[in-house]
C-alpha atoms as a PDB file:
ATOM      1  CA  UNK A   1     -78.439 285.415 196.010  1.00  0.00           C
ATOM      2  CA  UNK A   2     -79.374 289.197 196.630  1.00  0.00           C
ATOM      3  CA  UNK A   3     -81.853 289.616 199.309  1.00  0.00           C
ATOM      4  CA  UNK A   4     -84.933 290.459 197.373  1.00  0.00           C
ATOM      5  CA  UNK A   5     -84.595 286.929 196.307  1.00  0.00           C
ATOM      6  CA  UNK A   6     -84.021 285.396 199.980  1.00  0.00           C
ATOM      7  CA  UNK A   7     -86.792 287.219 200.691  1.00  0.00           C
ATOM      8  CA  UNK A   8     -88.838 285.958 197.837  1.00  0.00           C
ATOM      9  CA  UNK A   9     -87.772 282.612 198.508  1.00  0.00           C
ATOM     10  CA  UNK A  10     -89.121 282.300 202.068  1.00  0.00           C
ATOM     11  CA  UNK A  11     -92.562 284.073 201.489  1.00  0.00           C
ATOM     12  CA  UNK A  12     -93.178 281.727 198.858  1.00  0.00           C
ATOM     13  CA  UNK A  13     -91.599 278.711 200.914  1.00  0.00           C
ATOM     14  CA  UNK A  14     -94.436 280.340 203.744  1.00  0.00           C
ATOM     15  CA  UNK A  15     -97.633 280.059 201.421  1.00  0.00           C
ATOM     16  CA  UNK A  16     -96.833 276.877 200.372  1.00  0.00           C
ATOM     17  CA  UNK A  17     -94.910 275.010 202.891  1.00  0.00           C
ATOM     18  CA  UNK A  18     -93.273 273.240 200.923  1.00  0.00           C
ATOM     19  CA  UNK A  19     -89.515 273.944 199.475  1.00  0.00           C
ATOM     20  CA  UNK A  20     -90.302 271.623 196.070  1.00  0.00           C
ATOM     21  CA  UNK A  21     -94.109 274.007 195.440  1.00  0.00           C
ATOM     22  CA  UNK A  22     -92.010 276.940 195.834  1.00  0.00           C
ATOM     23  CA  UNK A  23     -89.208 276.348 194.228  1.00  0.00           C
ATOM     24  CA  UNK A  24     -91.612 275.234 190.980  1.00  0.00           C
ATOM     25  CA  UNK A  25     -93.312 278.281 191.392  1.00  0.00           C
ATOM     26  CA  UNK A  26     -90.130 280.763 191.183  1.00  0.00           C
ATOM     27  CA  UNK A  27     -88.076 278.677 188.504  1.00  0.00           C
ATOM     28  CA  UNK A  28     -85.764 277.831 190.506  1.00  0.00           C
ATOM     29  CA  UNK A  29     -83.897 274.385 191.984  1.00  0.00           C
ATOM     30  CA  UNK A  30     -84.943 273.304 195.406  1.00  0.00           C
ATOM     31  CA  UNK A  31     -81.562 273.222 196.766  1.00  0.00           C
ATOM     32  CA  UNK A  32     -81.206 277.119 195.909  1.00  0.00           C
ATOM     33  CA  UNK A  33     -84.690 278.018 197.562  1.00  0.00           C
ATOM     34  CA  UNK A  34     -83.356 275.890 200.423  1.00  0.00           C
ATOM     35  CA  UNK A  35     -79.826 278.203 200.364  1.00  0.00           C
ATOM     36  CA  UNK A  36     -81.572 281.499 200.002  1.00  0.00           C
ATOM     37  CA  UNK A  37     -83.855 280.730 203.190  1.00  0.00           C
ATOM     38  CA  UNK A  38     -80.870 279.432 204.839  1.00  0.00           C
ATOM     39  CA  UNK A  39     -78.901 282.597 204.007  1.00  0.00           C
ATOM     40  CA  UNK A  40     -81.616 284.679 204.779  1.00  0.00           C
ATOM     41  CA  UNK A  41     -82.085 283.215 208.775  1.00  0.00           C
ATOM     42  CA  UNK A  42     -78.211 283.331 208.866  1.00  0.00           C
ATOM     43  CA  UNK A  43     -77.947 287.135 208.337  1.00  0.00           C
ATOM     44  CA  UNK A  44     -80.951 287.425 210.819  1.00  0.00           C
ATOM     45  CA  UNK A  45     -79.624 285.010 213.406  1.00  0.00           C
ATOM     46  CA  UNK A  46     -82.682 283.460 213.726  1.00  0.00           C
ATOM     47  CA  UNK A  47     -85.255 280.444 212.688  1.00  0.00           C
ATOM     48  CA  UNK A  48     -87.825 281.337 210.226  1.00  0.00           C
ATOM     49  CA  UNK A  49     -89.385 278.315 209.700  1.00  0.00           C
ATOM     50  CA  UNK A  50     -89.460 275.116 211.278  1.00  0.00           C
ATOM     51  CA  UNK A  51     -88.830 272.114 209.411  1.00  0.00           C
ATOM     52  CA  UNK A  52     -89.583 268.153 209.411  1.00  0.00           C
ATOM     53  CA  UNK A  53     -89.569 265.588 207.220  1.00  0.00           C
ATOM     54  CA  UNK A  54     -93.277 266.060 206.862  1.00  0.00           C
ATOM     55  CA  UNK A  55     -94.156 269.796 206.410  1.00  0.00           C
ATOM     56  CA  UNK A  56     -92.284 272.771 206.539  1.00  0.00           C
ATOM     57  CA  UNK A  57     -94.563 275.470 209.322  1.00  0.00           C
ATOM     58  CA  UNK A  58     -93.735 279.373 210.490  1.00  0.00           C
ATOM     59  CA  UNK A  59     -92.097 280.004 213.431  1.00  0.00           C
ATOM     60  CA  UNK A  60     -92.838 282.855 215.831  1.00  0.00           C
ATOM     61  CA  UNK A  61     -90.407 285.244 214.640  1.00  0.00           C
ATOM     62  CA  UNK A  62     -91.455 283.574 211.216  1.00  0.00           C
ATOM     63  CA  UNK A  63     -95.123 284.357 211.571  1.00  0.00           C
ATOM     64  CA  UNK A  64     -94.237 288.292 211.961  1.00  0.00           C
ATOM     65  CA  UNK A  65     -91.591 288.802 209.712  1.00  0.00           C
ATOM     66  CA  UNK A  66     -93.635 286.639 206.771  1.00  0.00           C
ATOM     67  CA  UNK A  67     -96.165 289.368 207.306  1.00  0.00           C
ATOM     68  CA  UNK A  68     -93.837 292.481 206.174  1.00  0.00           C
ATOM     69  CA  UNK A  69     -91.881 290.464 203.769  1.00  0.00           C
ATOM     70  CA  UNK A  70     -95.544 289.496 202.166  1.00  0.00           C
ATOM     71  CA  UNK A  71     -96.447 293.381 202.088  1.00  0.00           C
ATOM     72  CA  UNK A  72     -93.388 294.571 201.018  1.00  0.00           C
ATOM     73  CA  UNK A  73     -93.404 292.129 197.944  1.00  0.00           C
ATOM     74  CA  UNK A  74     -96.522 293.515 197.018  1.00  0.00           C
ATOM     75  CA  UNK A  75     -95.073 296.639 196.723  1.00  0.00           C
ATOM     76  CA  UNK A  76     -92.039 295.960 194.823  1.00  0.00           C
ATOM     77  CA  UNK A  77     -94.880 293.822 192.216  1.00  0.00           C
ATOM     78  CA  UNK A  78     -96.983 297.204 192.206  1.00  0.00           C
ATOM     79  CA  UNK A  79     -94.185 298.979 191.597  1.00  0.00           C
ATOM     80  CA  UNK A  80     -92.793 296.404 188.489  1.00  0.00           C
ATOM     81  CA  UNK A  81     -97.007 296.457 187.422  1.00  0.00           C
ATOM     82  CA  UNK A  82     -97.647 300.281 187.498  1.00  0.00           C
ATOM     83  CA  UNK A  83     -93.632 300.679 185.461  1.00  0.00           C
ATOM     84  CA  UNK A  84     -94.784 298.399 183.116  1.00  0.00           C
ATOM     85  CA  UNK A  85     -98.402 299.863 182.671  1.00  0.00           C
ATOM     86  CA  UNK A  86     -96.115 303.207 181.691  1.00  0.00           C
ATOM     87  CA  UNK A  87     -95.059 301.294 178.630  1.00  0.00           C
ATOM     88  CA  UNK A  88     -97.992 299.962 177.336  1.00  0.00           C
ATOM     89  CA  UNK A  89    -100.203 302.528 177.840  1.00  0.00           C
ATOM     90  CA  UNK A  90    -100.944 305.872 176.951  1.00  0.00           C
ATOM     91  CA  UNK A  91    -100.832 307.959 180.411  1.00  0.00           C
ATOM     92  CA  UNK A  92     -98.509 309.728 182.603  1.00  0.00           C
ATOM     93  CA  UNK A  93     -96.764 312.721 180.752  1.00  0.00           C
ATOM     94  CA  UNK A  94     -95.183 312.926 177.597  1.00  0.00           C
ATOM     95  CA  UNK A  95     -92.745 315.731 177.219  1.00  0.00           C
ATOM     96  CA  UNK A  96     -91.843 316.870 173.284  1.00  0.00           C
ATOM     97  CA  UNK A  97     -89.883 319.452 172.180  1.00  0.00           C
ATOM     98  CA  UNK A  98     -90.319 321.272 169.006  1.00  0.00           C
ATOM     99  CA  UNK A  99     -88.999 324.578 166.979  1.00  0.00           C
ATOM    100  CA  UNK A 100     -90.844 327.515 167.205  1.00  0.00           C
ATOM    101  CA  UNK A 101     -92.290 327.668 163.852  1.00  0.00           C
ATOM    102  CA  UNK A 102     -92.933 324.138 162.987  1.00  0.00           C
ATOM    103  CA  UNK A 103     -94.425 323.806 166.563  1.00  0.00           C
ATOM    104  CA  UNK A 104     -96.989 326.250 166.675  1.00  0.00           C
ATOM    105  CA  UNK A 105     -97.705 326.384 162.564  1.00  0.00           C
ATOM    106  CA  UNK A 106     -97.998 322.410 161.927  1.00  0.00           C
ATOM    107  CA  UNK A 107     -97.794 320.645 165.190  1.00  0.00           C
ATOM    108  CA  UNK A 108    -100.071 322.952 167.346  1.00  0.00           C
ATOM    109  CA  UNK A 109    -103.452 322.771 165.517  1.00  0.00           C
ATOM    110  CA  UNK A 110    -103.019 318.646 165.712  1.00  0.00           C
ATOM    111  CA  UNK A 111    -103.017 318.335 169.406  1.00  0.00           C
ATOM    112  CA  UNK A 112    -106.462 318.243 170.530  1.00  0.00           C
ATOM    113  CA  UNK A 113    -107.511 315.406 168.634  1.00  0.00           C
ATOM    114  CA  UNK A 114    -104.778 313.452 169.753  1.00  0.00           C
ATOM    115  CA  UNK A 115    -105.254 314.938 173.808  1.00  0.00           C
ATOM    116  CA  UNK A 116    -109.185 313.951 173.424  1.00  0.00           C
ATOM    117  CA  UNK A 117    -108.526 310.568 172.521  1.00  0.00           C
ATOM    118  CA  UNK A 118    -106.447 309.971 175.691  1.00  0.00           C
ATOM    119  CA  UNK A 119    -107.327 311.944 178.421  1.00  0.00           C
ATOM    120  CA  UNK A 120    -105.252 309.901 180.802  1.00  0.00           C
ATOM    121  CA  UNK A 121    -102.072 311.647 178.824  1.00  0.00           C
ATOM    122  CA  UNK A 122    -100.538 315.114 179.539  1.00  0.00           C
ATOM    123  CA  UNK A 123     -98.671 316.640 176.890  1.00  0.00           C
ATOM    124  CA  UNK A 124     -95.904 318.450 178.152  1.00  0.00           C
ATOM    125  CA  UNK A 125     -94.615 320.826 174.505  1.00  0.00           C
ATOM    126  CA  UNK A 126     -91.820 323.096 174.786  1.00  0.00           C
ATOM    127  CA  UNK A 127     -91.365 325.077 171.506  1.00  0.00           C
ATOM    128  CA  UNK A 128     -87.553 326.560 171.102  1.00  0.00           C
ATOM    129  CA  UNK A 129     -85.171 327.215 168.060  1.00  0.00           C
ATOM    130  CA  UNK A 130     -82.486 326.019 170.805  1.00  0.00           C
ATOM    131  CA  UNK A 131     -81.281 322.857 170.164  1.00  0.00           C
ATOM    132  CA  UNK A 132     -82.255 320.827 172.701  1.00  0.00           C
ATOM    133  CA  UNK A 133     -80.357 317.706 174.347  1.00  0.00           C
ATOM    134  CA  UNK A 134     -83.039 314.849 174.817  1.00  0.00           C
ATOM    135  CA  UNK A 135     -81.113 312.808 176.993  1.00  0.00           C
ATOM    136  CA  UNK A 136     -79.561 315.331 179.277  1.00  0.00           C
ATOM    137  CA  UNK A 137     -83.225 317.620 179.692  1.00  0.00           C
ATOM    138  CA  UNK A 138     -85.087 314.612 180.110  1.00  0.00           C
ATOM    139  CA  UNK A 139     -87.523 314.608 177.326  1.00  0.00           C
ATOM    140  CA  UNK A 140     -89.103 311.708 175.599  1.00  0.00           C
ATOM    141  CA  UNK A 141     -88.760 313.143 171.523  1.00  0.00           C
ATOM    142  CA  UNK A 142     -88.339 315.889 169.738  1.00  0.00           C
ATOM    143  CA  UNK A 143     -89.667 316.969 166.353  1.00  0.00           C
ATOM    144  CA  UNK A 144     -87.320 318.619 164.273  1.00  0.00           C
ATOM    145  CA  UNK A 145     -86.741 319.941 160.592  1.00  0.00           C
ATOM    146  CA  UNK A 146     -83.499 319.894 158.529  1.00  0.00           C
ATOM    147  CA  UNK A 147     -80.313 318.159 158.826  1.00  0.00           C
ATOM    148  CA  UNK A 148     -79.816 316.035 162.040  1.00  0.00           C
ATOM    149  CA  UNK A 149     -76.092 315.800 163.590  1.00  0.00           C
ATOM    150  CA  UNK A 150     -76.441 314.282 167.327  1.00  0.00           C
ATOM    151  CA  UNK A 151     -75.573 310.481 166.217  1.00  0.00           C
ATOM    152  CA  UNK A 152     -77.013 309.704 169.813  1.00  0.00           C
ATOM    153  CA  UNK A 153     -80.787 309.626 168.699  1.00  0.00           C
ATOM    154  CA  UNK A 154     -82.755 307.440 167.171  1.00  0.00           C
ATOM    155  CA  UNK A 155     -84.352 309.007 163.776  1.00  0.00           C
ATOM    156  CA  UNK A 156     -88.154 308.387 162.048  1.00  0.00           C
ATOM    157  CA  UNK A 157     -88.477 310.320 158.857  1.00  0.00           C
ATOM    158  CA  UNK A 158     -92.518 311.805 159.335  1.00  0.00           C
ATOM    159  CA  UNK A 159     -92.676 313.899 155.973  1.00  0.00           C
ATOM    160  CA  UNK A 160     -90.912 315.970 153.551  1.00  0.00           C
ATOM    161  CA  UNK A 161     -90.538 319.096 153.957  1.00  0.00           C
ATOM    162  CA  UNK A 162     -89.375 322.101 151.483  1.00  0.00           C
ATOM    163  CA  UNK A 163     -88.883 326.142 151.670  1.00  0.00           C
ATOM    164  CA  UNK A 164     -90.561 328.424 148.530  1.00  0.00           C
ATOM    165  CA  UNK A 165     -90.691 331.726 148.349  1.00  0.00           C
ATOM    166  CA  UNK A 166     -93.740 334.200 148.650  1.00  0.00           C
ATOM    167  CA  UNK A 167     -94.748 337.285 148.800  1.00  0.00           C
ATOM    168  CA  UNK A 168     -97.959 339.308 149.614  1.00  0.00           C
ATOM    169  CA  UNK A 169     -99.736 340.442 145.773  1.00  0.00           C
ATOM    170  CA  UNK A 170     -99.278 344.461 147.609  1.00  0.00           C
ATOM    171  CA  UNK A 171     -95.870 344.002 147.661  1.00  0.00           C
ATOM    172  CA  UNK A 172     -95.290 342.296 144.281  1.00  0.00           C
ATOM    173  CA  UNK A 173     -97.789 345.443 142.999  1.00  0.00           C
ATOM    174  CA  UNK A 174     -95.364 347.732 144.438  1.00  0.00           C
ATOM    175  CA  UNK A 175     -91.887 346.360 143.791  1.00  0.00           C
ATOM    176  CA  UNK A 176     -92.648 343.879 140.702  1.00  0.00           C
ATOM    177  CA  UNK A 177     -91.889 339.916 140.374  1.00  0.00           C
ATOM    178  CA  UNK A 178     -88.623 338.501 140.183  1.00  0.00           C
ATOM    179  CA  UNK A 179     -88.120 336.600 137.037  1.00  0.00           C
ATOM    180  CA  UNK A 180     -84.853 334.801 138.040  1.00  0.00           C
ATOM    181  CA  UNK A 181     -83.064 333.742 141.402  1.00  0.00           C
ATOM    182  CA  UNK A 182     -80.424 336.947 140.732  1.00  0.00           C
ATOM    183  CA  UNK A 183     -83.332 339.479 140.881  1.00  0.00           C
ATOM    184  CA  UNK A 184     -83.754 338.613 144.404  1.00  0.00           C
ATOM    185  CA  UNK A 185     -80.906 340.999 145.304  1.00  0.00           C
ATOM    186  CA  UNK A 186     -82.498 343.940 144.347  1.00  0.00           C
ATOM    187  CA  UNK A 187     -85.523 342.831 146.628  1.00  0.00           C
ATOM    188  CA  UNK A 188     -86.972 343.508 150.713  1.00  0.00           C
ATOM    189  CA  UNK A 189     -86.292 339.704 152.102  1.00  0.00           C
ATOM    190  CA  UNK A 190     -87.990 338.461 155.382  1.00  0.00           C
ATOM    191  CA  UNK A 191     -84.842 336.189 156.304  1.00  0.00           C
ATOM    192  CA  UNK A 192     -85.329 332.994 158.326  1.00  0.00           C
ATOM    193  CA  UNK A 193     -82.873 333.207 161.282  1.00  0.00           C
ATOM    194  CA  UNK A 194     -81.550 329.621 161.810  1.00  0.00           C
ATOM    195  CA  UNK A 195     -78.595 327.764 160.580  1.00  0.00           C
ATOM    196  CA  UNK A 196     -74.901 329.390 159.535  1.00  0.00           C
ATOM    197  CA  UNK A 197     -76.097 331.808 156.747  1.00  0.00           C
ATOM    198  CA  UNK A 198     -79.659 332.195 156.889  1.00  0.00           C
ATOM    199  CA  UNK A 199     -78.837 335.452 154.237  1.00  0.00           C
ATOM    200  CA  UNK A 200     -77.570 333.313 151.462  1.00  0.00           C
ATOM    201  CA  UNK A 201     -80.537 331.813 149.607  1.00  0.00           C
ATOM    202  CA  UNK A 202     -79.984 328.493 148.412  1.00  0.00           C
ATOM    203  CA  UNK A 203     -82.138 327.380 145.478  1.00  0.00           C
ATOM    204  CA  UNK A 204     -83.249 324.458 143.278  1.00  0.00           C
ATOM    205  CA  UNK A 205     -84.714 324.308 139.806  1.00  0.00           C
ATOM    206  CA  UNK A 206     -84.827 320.212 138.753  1.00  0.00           C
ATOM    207  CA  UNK A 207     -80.772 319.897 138.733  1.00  0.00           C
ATOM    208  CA  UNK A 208     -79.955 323.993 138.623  1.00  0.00           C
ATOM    209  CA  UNK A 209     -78.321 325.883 141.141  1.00  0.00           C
ATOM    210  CA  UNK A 210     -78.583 328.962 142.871  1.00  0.00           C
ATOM    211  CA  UNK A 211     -77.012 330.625 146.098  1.00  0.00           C
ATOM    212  CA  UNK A 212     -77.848 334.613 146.459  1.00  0.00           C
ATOM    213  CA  UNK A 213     -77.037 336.990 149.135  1.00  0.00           C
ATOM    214  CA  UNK A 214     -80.055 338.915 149.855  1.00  0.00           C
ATOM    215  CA  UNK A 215     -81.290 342.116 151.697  1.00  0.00           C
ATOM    216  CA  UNK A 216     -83.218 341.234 154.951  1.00  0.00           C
ATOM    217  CA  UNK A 217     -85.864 343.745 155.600  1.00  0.00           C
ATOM    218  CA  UNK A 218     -86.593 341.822 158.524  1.00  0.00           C
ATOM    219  CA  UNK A 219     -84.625 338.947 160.278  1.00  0.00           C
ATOM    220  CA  UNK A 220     -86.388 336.647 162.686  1.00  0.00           C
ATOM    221  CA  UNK A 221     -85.893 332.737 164.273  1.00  0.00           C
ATOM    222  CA  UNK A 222     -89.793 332.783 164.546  1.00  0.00           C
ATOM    223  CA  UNK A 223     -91.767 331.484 161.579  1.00  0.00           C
ATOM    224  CA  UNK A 224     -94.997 332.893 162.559  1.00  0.00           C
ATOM    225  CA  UNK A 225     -93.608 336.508 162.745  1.00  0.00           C
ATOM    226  CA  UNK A 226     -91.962 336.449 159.059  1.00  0.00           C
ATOM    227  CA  UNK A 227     -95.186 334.831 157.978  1.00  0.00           C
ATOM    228  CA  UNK A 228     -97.572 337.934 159.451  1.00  0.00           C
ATOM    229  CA  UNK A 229     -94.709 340.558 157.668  1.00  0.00           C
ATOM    230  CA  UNK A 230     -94.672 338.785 154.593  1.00  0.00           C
ATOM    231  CA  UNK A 231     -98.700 338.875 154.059  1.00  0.00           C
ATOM    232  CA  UNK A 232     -98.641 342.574 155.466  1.00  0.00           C
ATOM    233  CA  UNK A 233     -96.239 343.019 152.510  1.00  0.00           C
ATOM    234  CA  UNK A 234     -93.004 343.773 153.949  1.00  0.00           C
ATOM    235  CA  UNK A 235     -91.076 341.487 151.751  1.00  0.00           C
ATOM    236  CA  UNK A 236     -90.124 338.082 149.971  1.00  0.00           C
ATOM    237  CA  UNK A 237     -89.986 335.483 152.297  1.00  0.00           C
ATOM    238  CA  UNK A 238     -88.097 332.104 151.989  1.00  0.00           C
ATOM    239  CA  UNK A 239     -90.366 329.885 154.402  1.00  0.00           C
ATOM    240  CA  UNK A 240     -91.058 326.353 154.850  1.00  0.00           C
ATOM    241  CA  UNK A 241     -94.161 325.581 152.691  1.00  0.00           C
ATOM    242  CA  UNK A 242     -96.464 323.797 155.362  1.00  0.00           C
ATOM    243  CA  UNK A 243     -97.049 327.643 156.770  1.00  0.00           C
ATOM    244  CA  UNK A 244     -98.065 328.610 153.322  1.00  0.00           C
ATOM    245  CA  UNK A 245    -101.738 326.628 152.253  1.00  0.00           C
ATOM    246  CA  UNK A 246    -104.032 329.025 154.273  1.00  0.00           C
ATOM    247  CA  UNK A 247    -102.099 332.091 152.013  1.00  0.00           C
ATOM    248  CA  UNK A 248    -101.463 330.566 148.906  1.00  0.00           C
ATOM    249  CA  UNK A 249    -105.302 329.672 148.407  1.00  0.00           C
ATOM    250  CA  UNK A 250    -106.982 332.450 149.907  1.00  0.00           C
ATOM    251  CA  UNK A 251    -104.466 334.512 147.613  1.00  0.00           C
ATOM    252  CA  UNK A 252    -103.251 336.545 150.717  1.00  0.00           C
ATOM    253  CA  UNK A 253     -99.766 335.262 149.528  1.00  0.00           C
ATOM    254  CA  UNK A 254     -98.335 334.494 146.117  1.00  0.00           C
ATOM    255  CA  UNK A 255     -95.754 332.328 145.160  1.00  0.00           C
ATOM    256  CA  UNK A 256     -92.385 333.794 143.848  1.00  0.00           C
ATOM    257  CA  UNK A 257     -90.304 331.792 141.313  1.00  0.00           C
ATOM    258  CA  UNK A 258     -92.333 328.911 141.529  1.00  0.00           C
ATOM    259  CA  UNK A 259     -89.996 326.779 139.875  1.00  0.00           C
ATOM    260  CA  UNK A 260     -87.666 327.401 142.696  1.00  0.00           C
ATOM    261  CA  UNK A 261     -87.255 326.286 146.467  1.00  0.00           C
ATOM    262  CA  UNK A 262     -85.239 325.275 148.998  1.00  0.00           C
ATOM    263  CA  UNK A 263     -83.666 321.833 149.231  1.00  0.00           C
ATOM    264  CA  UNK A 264     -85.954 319.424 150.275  1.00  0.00           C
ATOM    265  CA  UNK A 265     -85.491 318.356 153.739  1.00  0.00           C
ATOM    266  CA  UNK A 266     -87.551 315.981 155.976  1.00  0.00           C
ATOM    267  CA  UNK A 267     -89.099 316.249 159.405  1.00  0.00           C
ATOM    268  CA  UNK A 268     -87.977 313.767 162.016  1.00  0.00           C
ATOM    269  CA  UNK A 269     -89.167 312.463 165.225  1.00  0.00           C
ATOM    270  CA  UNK A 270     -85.780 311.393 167.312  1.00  0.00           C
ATOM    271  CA  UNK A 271     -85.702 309.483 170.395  1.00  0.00           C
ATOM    272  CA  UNK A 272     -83.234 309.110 173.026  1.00  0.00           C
ATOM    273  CA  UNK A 273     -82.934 305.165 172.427  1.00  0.00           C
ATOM    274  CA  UNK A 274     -84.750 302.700 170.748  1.00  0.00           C
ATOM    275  CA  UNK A 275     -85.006 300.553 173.575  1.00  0.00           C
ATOM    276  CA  UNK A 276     -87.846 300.552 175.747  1.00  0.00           C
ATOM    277  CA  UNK A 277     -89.780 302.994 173.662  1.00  0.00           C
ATOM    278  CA  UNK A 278     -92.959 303.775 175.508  1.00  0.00           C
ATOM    279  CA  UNK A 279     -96.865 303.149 173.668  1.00  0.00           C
ATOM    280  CA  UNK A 280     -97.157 306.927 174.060  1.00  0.00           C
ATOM    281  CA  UNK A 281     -94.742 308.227 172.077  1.00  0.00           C
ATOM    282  CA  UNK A 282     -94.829 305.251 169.711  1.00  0.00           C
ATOM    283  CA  UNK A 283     -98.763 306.630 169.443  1.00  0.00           C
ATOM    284  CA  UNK A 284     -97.871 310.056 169.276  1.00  0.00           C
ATOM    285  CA  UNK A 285     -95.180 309.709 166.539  1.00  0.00           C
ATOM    286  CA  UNK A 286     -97.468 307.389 164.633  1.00  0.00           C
ATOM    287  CA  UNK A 287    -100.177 310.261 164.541  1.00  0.00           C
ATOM    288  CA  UNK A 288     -97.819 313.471 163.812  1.00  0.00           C
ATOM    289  CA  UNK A 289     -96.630 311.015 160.526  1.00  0.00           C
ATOM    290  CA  UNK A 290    -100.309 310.016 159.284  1.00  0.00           C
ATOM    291  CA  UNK A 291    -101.579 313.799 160.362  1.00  0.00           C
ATOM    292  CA  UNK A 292     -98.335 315.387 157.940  1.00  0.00           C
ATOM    293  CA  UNK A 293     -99.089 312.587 155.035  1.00  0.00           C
ATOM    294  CA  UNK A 294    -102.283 313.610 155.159  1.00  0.00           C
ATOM    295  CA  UNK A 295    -101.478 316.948 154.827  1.00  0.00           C
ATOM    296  CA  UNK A 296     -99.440 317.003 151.885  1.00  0.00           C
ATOM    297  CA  UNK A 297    -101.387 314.928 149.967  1.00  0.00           C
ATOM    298  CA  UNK A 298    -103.964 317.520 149.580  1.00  0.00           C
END
């Protein structure tokens, strides 16, 4: 038996003097209470308790030591109590890491409700296009878009999500509509910097297909920057829709070959494990997914 559980074994033998109470209490057989105390004086080289066939009593050295021991159980229970309150609860920190564009177009304007409704939490959001590892940098989830690879994580599909292309009605004034993927050559395109060749347009029509090479008048890995160029009029942009609602019905933006987009991907919450997952990012990732099904149901 390991020494915690000497130790547990003769504190509990203490309050109760009585090896039978004890061992009841801790689950265990009297004759291995009995073995653990005995262990326990042997490495100490000295009597803990005194014992008769009537009642079991502290000794001297017994009377001190029970003393610590007793403390020092109480902290390793505080310890197990306060670990435990971690998982159930929603406090401490929760650390998430997000892409740039998704992060501070979808995610961002979300927070506060959540943050208000449990003060006792502190959100801890790094936004990067760098593909973060979860395990090795310590963080409890990450939100991403598009196709997953690390088979380490644990997935949770949130929402769809697609890329369509728009345009600011100045620019389509100046340079005219495309009428067909193939016309997007001959166009200024705000290209979205991520993945192995952000240039090439892929497209979707029902079962058509299209893949174009276009002209970037402006390359970026931040959402938010082609978004700002593309209503100033500096292009066609290929973006994911969820940045486009505000534009598209103010009519600050237009959409370009509406029967066209991107493949449809998905955004994900992945974990580390699925063991063990904590009540705040079970909360967290339950809110993101009802906040985005929300959203594109309108």
């Amino acid at each position: 038996m390991d020494r915690l559980g000497e130790l547990s074994a003769f504190v509990e033998v203490a309050r109760r003097q009585s090896f039978a109470q004890a061992a009841q209490q801790l689950g265990r057989h009297p004759s291995a209470v009995s073995r653990a105390v005995a262990a326990l004086e042997g490495r100490l080289g000295v009597r803990l308790l005194q014992r008769t066939t009537r009642r079991v009593a502290l000794s001297a050295a017994g009377r001190d030591y029970f003393k610590r021991c007793e403390a020092l159980l109480a902290e390793f229970e505080g310890a197990d109590a306060e670990v435990r309150d971690l998982g159930t609860s929603l406090r401490g920190t929760l650390r998430v890491s997000a892409a740039t564009g998704s992060g501070q177009t979808l995610i961002a304007p979300m927070l506060a409700e959540f943050l208000i409704a449990h003060p006792l939490l502190m959100l801890d959001l790094q936004l990067t296009n760098r593909y973060v590892d979860l395990i090795e940098e310590g963080y409890d989830l990450a939100l991403r878009v598009g196709a997953l690879t690390d088979s380490r994580l644990v997935v949770r599909r949130l929402a769809p999500s697609r890329q369509i292309l728009m345009a600011s009605p100045a620019y389509l004034e100046r340079h005219g509509t495309p009428r067909s993927p193939r016309q997007l050559e001959g166009h200024a395109c705000l290209v979205l910097d991520v993945g192995g060749q952000p240039q090439r347009w892929q497209l979707e029509s029902g079962r058509a297909r299209a893949a174009h090479e276009v002209r970037p008048q402006m390359r970026s890995n931040n959402v938010p920057a082609l978004l700002a160029a593309c209503r100033g009029g500096l292009g066609i942009a290929l973006l994911p829709e969820y940045v486009s609602g505000d534009g598209l019905a103010s009519g600050a933006l237009r959409r370009v070959l509406p029967n066209w987009a991107g493949a449809e991907q998905a955004i994900f919450a992945v974990y580390p494990t699925a063991r063990f997952i904590p009540a705040k990012v079970r909360a967290f990732v339950d809110f993101v997914a009802t906040r985005l099904r929300a959203a594109a149901a309108r």
